[in-house]
N, C-alpha and C. Protein backbone atom coordinates (compact mmCIF):
# COMPACT_ATOMS: atom_id res chain seq x y z
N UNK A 1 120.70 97.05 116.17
CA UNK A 1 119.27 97.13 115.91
C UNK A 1 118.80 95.79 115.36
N UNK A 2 117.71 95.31 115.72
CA UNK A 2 116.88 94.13 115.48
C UNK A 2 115.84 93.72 115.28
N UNK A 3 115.02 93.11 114.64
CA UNK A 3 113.77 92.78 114.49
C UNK A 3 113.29 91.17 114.73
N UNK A 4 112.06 91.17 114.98
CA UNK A 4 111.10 90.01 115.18
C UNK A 4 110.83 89.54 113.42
N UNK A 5 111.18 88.05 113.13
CA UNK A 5 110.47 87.57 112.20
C UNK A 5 109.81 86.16 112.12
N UNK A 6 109.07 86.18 111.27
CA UNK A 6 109.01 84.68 111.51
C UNK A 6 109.37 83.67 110.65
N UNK A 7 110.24 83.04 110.43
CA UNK A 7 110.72 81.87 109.54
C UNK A 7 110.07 80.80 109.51
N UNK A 8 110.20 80.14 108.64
CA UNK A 8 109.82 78.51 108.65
C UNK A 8 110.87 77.68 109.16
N UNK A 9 110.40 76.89 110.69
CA UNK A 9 111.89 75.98 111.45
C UNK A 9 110.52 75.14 111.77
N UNK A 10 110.37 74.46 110.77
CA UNK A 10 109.50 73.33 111.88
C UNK A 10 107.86 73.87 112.19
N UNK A 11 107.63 74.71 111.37
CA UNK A 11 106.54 75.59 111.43
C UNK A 11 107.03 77.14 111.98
N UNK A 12 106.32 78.20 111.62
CA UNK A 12 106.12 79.75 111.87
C UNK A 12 106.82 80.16 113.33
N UNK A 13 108.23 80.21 113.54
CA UNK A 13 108.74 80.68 114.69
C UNK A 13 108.84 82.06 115.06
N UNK A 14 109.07 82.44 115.84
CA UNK A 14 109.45 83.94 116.13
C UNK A 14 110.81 83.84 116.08
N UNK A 15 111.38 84.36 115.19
CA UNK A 15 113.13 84.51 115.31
C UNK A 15 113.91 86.17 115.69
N UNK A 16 114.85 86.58 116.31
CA UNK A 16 115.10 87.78 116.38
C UNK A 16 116.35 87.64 115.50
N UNK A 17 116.12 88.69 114.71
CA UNK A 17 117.39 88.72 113.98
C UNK A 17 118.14 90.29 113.87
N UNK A 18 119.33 90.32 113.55
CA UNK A 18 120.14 91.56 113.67
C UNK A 18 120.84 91.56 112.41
N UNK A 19 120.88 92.95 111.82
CA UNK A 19 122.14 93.35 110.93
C UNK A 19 123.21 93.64 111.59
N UNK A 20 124.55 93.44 110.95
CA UNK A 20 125.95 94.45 112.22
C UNK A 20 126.87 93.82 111.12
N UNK A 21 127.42 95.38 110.92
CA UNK A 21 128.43 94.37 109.94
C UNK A 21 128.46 94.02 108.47
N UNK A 22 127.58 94.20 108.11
CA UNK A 22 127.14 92.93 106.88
C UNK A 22 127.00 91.74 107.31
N UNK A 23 126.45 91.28 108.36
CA UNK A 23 125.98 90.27 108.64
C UNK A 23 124.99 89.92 109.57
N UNK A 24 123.79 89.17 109.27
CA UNK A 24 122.85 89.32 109.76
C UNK A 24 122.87 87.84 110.63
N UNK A 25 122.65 88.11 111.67
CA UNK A 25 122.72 86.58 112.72
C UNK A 25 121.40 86.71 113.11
N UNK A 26 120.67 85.55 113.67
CA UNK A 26 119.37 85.27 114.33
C UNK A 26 119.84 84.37 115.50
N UNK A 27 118.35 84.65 116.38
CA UNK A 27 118.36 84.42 118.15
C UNK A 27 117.47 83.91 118.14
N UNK A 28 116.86 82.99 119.03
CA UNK A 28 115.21 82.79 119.24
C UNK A 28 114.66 84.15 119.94
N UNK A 29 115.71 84.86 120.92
CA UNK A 29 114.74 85.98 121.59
C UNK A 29 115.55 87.23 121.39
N UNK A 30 115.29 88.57 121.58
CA UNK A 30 116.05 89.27 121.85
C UNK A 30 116.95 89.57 123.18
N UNK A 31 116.30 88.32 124.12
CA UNK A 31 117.17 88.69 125.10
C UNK A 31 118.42 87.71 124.88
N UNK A 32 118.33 86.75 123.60
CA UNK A 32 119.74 86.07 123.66
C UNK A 32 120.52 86.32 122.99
N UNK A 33 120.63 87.58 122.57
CA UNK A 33 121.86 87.90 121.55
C UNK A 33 123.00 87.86 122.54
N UNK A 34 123.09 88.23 123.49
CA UNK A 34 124.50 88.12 124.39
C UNK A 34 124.85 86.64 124.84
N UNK A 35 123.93 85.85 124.64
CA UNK A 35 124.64 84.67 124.86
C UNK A 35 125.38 83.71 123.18
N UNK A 36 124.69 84.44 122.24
CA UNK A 36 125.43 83.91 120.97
C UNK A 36 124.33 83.48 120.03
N UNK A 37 124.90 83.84 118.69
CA UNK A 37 123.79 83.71 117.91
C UNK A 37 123.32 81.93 117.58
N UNK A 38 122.33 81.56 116.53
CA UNK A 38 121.79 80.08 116.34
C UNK A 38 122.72 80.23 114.99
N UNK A 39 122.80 81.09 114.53
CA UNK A 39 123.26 81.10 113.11
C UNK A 39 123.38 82.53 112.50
N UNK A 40 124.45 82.99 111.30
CA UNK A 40 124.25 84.10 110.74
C UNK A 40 125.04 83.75 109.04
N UNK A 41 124.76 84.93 108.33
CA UNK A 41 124.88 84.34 107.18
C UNK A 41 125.98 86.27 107.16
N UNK A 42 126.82 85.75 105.79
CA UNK A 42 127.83 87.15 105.81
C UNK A 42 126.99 87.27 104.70
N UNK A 43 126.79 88.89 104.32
CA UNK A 43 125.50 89.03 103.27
C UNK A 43 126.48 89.84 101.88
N UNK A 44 127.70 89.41 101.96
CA UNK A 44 128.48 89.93 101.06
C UNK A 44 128.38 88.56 99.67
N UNK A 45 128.38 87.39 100.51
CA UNK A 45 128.35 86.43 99.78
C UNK A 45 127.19 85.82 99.21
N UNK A 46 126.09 86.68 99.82
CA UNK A 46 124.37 85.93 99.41
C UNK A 46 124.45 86.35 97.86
N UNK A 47 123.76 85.48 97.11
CA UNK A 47 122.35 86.12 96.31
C UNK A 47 121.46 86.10 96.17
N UNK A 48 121.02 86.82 96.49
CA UNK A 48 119.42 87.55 96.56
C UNK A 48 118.62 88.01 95.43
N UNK A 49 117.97 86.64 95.75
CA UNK A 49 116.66 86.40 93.73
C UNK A 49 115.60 87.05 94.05
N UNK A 50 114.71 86.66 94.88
CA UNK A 50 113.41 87.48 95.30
C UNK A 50 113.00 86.44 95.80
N UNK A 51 111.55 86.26 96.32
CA UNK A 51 111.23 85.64 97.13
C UNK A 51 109.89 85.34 96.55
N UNK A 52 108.68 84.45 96.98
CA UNK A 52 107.57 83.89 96.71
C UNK A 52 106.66 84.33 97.84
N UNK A 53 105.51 84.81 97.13
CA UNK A 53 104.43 85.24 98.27
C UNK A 53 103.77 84.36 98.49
N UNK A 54 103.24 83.83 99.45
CA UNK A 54 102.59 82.61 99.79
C UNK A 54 101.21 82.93 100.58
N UNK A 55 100.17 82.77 100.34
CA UNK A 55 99.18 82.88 101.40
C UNK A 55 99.30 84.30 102.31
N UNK A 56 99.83 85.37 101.95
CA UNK A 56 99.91 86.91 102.40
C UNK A 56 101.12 86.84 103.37
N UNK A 57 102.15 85.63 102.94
CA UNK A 57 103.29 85.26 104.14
C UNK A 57 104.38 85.74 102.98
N UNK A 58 105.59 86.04 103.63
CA UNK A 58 106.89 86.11 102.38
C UNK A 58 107.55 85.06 102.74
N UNK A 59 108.14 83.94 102.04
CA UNK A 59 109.08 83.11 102.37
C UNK A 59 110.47 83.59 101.33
């Protein structure tokens, strides 16, 4: 399962990203998860402070 977000890469992208695992990887599309992710992070090792609301955006 996956969702559309948008990150900051250079300005407001559309990124697709997936949980699986404990680990969440991102795609530019959902049709490229089968060719391999851009990046993923193992979420055993994050920490997670909170985040800053910006202009009605979450970064």
């Amino acid at each position: 399962t996956g969702s559309f977000t948008y990150p900051w890469v250079n300005g407001w992208q559309p990124r697709w990203f997936v949980l699986e695992n404990g680990v969440i990887s991102y795609y530019d599309t959902e049709d490229d998860v089968g060719k391999g992710s851009k990046g993923s992070i193992k979420m055993s090792v994050c920490d997670i402070k909170g985040c800053a609301h910006v202009s009605g955006i979450l970064r």
